[in-house]
N, C-alpha and C. Protein backbone atom coordinates (compact mmCIF):
# COMPACT_ATOMS: atom_id res chain seq x y z
N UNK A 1 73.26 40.07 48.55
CA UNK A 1 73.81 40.04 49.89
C UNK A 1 75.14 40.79 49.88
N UNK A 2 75.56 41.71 51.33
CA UNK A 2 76.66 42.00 51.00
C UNK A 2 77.30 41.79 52.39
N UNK A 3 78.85 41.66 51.66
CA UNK A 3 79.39 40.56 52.94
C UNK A 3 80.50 42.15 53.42
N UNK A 4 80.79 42.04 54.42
CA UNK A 4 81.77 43.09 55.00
C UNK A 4 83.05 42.50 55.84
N UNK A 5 83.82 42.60 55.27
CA UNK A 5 84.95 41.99 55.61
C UNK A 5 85.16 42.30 57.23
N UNK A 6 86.64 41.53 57.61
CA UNK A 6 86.86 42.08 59.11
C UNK A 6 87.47 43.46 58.51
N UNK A 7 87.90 44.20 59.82
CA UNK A 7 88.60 45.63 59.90
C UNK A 7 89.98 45.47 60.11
N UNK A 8 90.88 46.18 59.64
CA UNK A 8 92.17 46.53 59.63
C UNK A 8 92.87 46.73 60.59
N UNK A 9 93.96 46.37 60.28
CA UNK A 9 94.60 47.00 61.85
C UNK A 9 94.80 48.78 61.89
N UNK A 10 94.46 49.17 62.90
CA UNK A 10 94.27 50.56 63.16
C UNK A 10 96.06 51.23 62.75
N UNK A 11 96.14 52.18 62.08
CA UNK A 11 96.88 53.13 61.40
C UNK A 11 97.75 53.58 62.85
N UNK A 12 98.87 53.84 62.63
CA UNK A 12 99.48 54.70 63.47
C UNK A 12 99.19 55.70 64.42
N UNK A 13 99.45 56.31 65.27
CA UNK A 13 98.77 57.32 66.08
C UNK A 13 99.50 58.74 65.30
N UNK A 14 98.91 59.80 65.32
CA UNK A 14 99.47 60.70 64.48
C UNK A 14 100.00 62.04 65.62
N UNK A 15 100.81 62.34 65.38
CA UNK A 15 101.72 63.18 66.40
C UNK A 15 100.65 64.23 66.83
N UNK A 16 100.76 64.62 67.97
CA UNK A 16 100.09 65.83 69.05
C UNK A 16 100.48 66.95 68.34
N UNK A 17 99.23 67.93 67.92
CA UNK A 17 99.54 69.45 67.51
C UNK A 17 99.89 70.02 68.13
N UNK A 18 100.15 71.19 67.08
CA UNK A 18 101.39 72.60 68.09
C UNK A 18 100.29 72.89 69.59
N UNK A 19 101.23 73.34 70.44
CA UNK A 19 100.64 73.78 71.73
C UNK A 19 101.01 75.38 72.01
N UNK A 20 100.31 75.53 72.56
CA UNK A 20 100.42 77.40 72.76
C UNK A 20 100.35 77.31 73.98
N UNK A 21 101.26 77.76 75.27
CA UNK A 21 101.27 77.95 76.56
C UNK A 21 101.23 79.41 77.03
N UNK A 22 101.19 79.60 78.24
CA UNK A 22 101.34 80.65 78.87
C UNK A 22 101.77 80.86 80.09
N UNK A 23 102.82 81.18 80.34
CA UNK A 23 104.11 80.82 81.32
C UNK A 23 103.87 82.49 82.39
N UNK A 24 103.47 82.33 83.83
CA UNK A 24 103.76 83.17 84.59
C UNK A 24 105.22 84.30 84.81
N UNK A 25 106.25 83.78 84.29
CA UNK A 25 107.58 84.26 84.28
C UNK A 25 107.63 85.67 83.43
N UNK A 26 108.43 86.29 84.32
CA UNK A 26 108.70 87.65 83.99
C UNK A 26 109.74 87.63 82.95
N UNK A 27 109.46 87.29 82.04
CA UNK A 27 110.67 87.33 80.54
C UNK A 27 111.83 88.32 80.35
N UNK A 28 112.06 87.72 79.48
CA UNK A 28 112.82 89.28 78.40
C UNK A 28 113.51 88.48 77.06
N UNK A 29 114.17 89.34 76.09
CA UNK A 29 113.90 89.03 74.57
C UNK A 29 115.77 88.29 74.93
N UNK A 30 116.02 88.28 75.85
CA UNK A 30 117.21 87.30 75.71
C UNK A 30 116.67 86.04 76.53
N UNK A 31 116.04 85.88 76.84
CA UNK A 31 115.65 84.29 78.20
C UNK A 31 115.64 83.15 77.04
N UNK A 32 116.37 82.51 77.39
CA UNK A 32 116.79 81.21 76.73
C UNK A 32 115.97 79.81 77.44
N UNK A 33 115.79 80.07 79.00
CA UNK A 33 114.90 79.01 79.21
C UNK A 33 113.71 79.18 80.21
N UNK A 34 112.65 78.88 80.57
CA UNK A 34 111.25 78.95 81.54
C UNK A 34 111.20 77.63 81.84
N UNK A 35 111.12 77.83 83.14
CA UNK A 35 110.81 77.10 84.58
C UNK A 35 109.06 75.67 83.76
N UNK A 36 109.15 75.09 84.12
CA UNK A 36 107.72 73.98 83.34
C UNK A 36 106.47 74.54 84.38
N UNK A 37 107.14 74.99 85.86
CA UNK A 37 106.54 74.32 86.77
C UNK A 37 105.68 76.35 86.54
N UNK A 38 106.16 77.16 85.91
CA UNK A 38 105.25 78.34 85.91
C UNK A 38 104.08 78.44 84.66
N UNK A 39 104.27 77.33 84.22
CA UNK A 39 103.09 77.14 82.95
C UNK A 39 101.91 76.27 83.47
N UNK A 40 100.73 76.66 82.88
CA UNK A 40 100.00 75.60 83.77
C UNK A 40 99.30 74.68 82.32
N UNK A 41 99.61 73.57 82.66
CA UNK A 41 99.39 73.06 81.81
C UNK A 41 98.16 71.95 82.09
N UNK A 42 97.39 71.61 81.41
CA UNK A 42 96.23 70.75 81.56
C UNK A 42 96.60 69.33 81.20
N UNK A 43 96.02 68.44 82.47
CA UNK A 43 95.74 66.99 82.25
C UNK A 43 96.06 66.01 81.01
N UNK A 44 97.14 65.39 81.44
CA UNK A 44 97.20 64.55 80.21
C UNK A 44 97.94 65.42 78.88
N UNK A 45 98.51 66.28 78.89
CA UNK A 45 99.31 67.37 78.08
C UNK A 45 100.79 67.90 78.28
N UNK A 46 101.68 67.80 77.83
CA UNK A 46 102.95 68.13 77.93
C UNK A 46 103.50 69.11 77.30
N UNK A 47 104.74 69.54 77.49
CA UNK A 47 105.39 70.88 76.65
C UNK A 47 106.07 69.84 75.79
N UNK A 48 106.23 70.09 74.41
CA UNK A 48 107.01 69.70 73.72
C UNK A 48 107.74 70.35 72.62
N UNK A 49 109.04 70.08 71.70
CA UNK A 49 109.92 70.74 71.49
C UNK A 49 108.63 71.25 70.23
N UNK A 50 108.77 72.29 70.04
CA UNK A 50 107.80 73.07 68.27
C UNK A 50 107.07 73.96 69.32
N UNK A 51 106.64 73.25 70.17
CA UNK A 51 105.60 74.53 70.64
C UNK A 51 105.80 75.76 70.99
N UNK A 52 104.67 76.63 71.60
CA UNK A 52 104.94 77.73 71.52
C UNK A 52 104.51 78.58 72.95
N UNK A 53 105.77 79.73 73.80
CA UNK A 53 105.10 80.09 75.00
C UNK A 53 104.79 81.35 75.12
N UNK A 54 104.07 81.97 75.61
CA UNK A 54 103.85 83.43 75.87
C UNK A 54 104.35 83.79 77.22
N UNK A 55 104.73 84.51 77.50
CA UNK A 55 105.33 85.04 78.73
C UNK A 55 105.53 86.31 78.90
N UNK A 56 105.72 86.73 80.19
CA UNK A 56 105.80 88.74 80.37
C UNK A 56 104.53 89.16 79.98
N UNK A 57 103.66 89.62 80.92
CA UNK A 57 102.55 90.06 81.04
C UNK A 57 102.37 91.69 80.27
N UNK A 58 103.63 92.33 80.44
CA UNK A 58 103.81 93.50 79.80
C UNK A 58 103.36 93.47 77.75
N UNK A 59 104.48 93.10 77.69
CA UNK A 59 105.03 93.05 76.32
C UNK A 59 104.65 91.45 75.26
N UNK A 60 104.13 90.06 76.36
CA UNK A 60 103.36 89.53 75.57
C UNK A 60 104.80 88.51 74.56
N UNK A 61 106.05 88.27 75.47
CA UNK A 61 106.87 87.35 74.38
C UNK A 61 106.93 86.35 73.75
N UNK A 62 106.65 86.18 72.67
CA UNK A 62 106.59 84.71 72.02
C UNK A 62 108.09 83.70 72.05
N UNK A 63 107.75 82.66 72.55
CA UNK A 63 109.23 82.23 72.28
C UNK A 63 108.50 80.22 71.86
N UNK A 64 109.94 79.92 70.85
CA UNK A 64 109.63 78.69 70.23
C UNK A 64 110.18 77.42 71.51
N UNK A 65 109.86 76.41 71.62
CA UNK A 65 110.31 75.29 72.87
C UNK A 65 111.45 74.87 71.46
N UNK A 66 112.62 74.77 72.34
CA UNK A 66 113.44 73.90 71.61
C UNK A 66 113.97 72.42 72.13
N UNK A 67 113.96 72.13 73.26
CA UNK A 67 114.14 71.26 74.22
C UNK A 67 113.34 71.21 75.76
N UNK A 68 113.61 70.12 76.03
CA UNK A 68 112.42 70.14 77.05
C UNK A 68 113.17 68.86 78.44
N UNK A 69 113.53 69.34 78.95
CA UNK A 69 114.02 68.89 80.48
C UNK A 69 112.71 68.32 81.11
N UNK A 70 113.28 67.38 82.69
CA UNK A 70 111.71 68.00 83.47
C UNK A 70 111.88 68.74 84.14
N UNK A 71 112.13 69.86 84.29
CA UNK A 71 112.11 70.65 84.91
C UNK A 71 111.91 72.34 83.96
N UNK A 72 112.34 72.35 82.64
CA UNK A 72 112.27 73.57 81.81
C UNK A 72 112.36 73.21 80.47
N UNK A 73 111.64 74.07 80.10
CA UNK A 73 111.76 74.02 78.46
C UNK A 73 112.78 75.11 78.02
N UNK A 74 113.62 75.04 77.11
CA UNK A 74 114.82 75.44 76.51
C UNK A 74 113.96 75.99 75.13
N UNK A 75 114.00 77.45 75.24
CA UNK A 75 113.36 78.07 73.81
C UNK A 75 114.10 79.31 73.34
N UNK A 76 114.03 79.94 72.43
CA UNK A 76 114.54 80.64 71.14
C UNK A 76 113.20 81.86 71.34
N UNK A 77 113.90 82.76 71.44
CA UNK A 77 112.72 84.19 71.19
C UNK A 77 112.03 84.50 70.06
N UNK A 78 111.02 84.62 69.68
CA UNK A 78 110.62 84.82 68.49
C UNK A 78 109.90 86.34 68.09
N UNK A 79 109.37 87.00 68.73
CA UNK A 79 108.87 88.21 68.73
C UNK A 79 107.73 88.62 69.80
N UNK A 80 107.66 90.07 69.80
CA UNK A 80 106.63 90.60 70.93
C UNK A 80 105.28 90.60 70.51
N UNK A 81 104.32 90.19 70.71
CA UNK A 81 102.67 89.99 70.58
C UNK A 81 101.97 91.59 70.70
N UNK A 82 102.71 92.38 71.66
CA UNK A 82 102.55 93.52 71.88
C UNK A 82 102.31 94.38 70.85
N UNK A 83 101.63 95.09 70.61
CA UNK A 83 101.52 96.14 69.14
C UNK A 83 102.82 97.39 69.57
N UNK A 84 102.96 98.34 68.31
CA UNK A 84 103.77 99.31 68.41
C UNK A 84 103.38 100.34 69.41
N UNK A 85 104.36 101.05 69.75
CA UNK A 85 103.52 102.13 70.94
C UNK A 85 103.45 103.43 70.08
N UNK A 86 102.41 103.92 70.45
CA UNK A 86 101.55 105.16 69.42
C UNK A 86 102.71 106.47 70.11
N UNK A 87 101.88 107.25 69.13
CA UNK A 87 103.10 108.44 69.48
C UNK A 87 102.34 109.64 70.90
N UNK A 88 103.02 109.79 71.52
CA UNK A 88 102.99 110.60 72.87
C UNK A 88 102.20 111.72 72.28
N UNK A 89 101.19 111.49 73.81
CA UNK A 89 99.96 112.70 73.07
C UNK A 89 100.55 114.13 74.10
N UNK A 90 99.91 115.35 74.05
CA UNK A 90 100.71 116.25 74.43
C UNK A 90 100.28 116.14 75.75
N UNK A 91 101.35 117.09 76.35
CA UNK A 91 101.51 117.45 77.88
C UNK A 91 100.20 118.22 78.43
N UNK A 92 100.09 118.41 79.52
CA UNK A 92 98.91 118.76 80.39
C UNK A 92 99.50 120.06 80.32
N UNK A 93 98.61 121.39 80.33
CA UNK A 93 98.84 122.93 80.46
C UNK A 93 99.30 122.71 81.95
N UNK A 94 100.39 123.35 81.98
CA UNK A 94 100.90 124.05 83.08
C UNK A 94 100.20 125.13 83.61
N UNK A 95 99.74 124.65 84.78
CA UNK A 95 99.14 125.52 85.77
C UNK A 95 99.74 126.52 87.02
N UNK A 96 99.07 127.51 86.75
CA UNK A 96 99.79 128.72 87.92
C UNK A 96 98.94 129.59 88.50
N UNK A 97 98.86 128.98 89.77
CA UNK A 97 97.93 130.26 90.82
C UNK A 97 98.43 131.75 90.74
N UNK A 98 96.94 132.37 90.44
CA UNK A 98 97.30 133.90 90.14
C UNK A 98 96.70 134.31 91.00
N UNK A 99 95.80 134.14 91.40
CA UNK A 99 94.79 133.97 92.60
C UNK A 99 94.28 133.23 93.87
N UNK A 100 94.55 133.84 95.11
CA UNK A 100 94.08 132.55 96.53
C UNK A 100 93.84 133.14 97.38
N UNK A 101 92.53 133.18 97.69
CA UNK A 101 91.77 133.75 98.75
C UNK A 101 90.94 132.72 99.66
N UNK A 102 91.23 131.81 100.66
CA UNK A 102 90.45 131.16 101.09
C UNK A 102 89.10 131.08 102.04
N UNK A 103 89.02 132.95 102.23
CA UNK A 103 87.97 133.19 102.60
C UNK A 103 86.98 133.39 101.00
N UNK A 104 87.70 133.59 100.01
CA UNK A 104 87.19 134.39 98.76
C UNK A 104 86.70 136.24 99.03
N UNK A 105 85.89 136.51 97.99
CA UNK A 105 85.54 137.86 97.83
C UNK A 105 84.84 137.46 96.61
N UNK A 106 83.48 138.49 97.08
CA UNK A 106 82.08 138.79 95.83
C UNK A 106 82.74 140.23 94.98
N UNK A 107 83.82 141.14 95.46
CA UNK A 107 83.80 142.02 94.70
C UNK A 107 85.12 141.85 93.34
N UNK A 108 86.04 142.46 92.99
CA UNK A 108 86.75 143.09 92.05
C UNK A 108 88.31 141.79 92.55
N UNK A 109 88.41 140.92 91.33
CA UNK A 109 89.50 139.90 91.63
C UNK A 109 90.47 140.42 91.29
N UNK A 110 92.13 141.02 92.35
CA UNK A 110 93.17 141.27 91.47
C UNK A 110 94.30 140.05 91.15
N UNK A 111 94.40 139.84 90.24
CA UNK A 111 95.36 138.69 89.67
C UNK A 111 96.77 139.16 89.93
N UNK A 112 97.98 138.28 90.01
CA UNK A 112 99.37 138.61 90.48
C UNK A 112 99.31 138.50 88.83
N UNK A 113 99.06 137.70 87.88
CA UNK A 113 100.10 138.11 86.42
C UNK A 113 98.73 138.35 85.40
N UNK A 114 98.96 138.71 84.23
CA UNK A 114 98.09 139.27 83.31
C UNK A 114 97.23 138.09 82.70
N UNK A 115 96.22 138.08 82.58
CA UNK A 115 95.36 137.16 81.68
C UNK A 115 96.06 136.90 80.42
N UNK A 116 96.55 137.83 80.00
CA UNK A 116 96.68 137.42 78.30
C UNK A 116 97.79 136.61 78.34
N UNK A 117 98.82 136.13 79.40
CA UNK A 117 99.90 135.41 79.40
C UNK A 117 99.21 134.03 79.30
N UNK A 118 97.77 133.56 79.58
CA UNK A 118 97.12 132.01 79.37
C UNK A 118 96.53 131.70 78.51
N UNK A 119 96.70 130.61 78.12
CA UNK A 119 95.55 130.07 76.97
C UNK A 119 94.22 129.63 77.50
N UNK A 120 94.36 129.12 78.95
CA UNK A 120 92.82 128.81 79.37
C UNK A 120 93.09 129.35 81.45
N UNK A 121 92.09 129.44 81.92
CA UNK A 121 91.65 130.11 83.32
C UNK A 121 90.55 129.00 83.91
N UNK A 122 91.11 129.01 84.84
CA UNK A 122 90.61 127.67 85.81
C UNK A 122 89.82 128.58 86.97
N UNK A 123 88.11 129.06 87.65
CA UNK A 123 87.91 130.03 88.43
C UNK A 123 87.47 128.92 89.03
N UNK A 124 87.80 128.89 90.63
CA UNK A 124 87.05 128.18 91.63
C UNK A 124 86.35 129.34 92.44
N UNK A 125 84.93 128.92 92.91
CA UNK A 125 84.16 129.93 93.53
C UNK A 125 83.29 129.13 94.56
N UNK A 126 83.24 129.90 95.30
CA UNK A 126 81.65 128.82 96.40
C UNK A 126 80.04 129.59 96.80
N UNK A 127 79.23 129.17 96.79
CA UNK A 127 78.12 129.53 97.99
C UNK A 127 77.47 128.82 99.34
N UNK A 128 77.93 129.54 100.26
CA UNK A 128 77.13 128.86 100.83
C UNK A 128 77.61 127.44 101.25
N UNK A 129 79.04 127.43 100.85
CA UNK A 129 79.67 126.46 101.26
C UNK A 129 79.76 125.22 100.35
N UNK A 130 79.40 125.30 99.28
CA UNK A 130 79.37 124.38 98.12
C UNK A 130 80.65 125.14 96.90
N UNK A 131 81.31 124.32 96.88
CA UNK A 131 82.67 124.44 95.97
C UNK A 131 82.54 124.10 94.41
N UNK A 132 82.46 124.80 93.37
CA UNK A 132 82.42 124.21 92.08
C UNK A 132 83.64 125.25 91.43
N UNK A 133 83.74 125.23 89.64
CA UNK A 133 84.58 126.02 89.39
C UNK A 133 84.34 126.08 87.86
N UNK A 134 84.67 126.87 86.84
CA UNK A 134 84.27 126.85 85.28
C UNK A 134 86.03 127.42 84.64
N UNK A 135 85.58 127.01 83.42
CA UNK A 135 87.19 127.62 82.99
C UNK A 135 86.74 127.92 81.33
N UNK A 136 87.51 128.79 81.33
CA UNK A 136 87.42 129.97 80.16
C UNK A 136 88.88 129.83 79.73
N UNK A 137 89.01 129.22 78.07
CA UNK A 137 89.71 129.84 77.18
C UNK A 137 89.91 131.17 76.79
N UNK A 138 91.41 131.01 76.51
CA UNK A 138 91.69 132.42 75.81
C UNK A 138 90.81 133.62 76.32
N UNK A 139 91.54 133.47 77.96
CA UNK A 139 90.34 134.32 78.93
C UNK A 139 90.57 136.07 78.61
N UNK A 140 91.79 136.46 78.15
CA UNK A 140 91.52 138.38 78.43
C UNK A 140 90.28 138.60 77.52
N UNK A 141 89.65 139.43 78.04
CA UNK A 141 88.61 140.06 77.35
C UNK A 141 87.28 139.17 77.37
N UNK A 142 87.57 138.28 77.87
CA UNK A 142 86.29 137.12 77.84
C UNK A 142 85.62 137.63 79.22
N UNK A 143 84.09 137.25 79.14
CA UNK A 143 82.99 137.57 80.07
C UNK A 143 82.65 136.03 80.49
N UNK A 144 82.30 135.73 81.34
CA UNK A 144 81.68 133.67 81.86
C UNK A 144 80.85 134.39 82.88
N UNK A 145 79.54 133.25 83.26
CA UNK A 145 79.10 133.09 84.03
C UNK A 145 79.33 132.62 84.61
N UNK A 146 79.20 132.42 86.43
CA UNK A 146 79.58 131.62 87.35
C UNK A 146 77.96 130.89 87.81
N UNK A 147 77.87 130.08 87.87
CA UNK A 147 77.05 129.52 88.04
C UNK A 147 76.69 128.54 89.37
N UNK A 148 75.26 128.79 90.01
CA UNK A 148 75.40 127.47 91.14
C UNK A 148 73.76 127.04 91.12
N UNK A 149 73.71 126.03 91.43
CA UNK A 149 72.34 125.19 91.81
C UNK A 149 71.75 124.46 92.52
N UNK A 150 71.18 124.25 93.88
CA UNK A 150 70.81 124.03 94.86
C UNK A 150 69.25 124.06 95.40
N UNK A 151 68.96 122.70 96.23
CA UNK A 151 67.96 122.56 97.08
C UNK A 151 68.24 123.35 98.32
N UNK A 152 68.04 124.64 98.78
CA UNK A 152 68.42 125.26 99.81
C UNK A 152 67.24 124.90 101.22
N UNK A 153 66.39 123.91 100.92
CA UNK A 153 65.38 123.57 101.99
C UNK A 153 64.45 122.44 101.06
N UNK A 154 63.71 121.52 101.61
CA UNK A 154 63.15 120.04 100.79
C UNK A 154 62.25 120.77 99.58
N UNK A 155 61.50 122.43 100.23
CA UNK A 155 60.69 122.55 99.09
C UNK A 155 61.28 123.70 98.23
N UNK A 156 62.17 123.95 98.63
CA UNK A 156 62.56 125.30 97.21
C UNK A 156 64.33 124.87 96.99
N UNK A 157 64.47 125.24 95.67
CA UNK A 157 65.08 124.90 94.16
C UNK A 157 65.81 126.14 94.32
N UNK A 158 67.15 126.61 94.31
CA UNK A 158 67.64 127.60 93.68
C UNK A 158 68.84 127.87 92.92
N UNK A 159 68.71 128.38 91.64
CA UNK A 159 69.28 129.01 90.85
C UNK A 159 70.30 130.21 90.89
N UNK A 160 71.57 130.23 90.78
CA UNK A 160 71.99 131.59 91.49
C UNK A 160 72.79 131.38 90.15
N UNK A 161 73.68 132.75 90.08
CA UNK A 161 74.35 133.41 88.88
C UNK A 161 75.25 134.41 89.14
N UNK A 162 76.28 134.72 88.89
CA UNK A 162 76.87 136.46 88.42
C UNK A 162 77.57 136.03 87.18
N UNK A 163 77.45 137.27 86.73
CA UNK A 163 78.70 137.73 85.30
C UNK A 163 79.56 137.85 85.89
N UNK A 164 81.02 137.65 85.35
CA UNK A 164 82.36 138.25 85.45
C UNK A 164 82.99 138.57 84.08
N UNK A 165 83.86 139.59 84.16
CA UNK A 165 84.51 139.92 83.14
C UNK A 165 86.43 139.94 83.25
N UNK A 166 87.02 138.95 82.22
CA UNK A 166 88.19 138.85 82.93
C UNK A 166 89.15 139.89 81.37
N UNK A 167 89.74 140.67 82.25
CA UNK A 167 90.46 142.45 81.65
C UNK A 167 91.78 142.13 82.50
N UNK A 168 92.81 141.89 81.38
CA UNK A 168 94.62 141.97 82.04
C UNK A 168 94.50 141.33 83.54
N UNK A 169 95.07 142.42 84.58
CA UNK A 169 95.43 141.50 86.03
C UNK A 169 94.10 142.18 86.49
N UNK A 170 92.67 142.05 85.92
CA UNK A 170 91.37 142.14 86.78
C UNK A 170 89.99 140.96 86.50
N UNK A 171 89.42 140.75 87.63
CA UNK A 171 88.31 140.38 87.20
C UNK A 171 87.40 140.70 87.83
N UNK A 172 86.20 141.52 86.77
CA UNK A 172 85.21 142.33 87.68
C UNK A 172 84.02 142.06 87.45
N UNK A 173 83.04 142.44 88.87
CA UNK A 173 81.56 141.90 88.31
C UNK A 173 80.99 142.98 88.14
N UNK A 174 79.58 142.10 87.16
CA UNK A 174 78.76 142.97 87.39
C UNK A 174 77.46 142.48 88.00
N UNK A 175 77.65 143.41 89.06
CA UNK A 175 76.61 143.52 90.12
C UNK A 175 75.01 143.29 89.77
N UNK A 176 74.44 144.14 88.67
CA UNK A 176 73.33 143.75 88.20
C UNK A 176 72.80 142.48 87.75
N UNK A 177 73.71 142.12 87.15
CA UNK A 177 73.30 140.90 86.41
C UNK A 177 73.89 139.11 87.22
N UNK A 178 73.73 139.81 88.29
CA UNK A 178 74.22 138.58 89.69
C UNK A 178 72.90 138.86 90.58
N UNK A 179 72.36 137.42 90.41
CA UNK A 179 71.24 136.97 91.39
C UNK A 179 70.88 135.74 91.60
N UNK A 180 69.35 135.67 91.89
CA UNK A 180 68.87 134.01 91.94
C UNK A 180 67.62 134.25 92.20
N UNK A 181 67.42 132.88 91.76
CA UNK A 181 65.67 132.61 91.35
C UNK A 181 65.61 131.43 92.12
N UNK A 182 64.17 131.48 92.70
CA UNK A 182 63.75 130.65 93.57
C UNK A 182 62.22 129.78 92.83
N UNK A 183 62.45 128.38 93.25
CA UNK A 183 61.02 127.77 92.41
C UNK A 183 60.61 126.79 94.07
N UNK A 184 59.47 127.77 94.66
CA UNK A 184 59.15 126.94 95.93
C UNK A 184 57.84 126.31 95.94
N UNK A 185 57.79 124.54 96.24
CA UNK A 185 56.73 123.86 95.96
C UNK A 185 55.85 124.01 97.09
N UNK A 186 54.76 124.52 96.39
CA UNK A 186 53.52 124.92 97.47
C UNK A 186 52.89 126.13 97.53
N UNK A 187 54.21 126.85 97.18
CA UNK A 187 53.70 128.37 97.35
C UNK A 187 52.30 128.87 96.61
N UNK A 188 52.25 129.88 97.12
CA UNK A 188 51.47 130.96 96.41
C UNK A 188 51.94 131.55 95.15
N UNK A 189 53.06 132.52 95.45
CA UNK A 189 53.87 132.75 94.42
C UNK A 189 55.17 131.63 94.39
N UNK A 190 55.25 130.98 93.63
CA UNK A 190 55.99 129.88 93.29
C UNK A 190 57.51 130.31 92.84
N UNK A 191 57.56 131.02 92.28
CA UNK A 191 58.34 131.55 91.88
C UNK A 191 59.18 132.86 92.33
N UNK A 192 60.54 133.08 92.91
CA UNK A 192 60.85 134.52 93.73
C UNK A 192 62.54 134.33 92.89
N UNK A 193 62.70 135.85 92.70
CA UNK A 193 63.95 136.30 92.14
C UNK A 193 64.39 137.33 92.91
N UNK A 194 65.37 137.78 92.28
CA UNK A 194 66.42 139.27 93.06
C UNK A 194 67.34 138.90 93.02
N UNK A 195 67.80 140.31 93.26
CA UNK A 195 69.62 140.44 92.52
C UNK A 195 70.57 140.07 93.88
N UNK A 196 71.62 139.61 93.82
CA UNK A 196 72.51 139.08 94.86
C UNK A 196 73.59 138.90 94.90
N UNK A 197 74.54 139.47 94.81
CA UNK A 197 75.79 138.91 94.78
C UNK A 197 76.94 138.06 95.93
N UNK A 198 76.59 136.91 95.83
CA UNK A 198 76.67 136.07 96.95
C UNK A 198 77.69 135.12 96.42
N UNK A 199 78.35 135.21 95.24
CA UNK A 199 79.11 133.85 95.03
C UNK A 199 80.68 134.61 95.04
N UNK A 200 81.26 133.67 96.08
CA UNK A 200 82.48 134.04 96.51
C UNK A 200 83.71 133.63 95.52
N UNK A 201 84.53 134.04 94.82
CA UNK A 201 85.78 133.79 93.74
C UNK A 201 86.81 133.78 94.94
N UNK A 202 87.56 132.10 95.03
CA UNK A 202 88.44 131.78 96.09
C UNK A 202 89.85 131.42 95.36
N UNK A 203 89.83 131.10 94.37
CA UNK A 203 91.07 130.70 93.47
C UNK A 203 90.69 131.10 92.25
N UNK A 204 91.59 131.48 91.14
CA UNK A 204 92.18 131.59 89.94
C UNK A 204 93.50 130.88 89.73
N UNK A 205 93.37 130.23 88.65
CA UNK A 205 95.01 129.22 88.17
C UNK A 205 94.41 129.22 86.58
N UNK A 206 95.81 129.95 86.36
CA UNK A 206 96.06 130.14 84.89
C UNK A 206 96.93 129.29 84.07
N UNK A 207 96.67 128.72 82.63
CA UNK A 207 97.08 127.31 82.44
C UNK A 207 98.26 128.18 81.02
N UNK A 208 99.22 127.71 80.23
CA UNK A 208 99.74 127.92 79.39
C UNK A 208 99.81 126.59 78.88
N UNK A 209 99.62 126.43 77.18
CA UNK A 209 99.42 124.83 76.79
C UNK A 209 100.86 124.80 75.67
């Protein structure tokens, strides 16, 4: 048989662990005390002196409770939660209109300063009333296509194109190799091309990095 005695008197209550808050208040690394009433604290839970508050939404301040009013807790700064700030990435190329035509022009672009003064060329062009634009590095001497693509009616698809070639304060096309291709559903011949030079060059802005 085994006999089981009565039970003991129950042990002490053992002190409430550290608390971690988070206080609405706009800090800084000198604030010596926070308001109780901007922490929100849960049911049956108090601020007490050890614990610990976060505050400043920016920078994330840790600070220790050293005293405790009702109305504020009295704390000691301890450090920013915030990580280090990385090093500054570079500046955006400075941009400069060399070119502005807001009707545009299909023929021969003259630029106010020389290509070779940019590291990259920003071309805005339209058809037809649709606005896009491509940009070319280390543009003197460089050739780009201008490119556009369009449902010009529910059943035909079109493809349009010119070359340009950008030379000091010019940019010139070539005429031949500017057209568009047509892919129309239903047709007979499905397929229709020819040469065109229809895409209008309305701006140039030249970047230095």
């Amino acid at each position: 048989m085994v006999r089981i005695g009565t039970n003991g008197k129950d042990g002490a209550k053992g002190d409430e662990g550290l608390g971690i808050w988070r206080s609405s208040t706009s800090t800084s690394t000198s604030t010596t005390s926070i308001s109780l009433s901007s922490i929100t604290i849960p049911s049956g839970r108090s601020v007490k002196v050890g614990d610990l508050i976060i505050a400043n939404s920016t920078y994330s301040y840790l600070y220790r409770v050293t005293a405790v009013s009702s109305t504020t807790a009295t704390v000691s700064y301890i450090t920013s939660l915030r990580g280090a700030t990385g090093p500054q990435g570079p500046a955006e190329p400075t941009g400069t209109t060399i070119y502005s035509n807001s009707s545009g022009t299909t023929g021969t672009v003259s630029l106010n300063k020389n290509a070779s003064n940019f590291s990259l060329m920003e071309i805005y062009y339209n058809k037809e009333g649709l606005n896009t634009s491509c940009k070319v590095c280390d543009p003197n001497g460089k050739s780009a296509t201008l490119m556009f693509s369009q449902f010009t009616s529910d059943k035909v698809y079109q493809g349009a194109s010119k070359k340009i070639t950008i030379s000091g304060t010019n940019i010139s096309v070539s005429t031949y190799q500017s057209g568009f291709g047509n892919i129309i559903d239903g047709a007979t011949d499905d397929v229709t091309q020819g040469q065109e030079n229809a895409i209008y060059i309305t701006k140039v802005i030249g970047y230095v990095s």
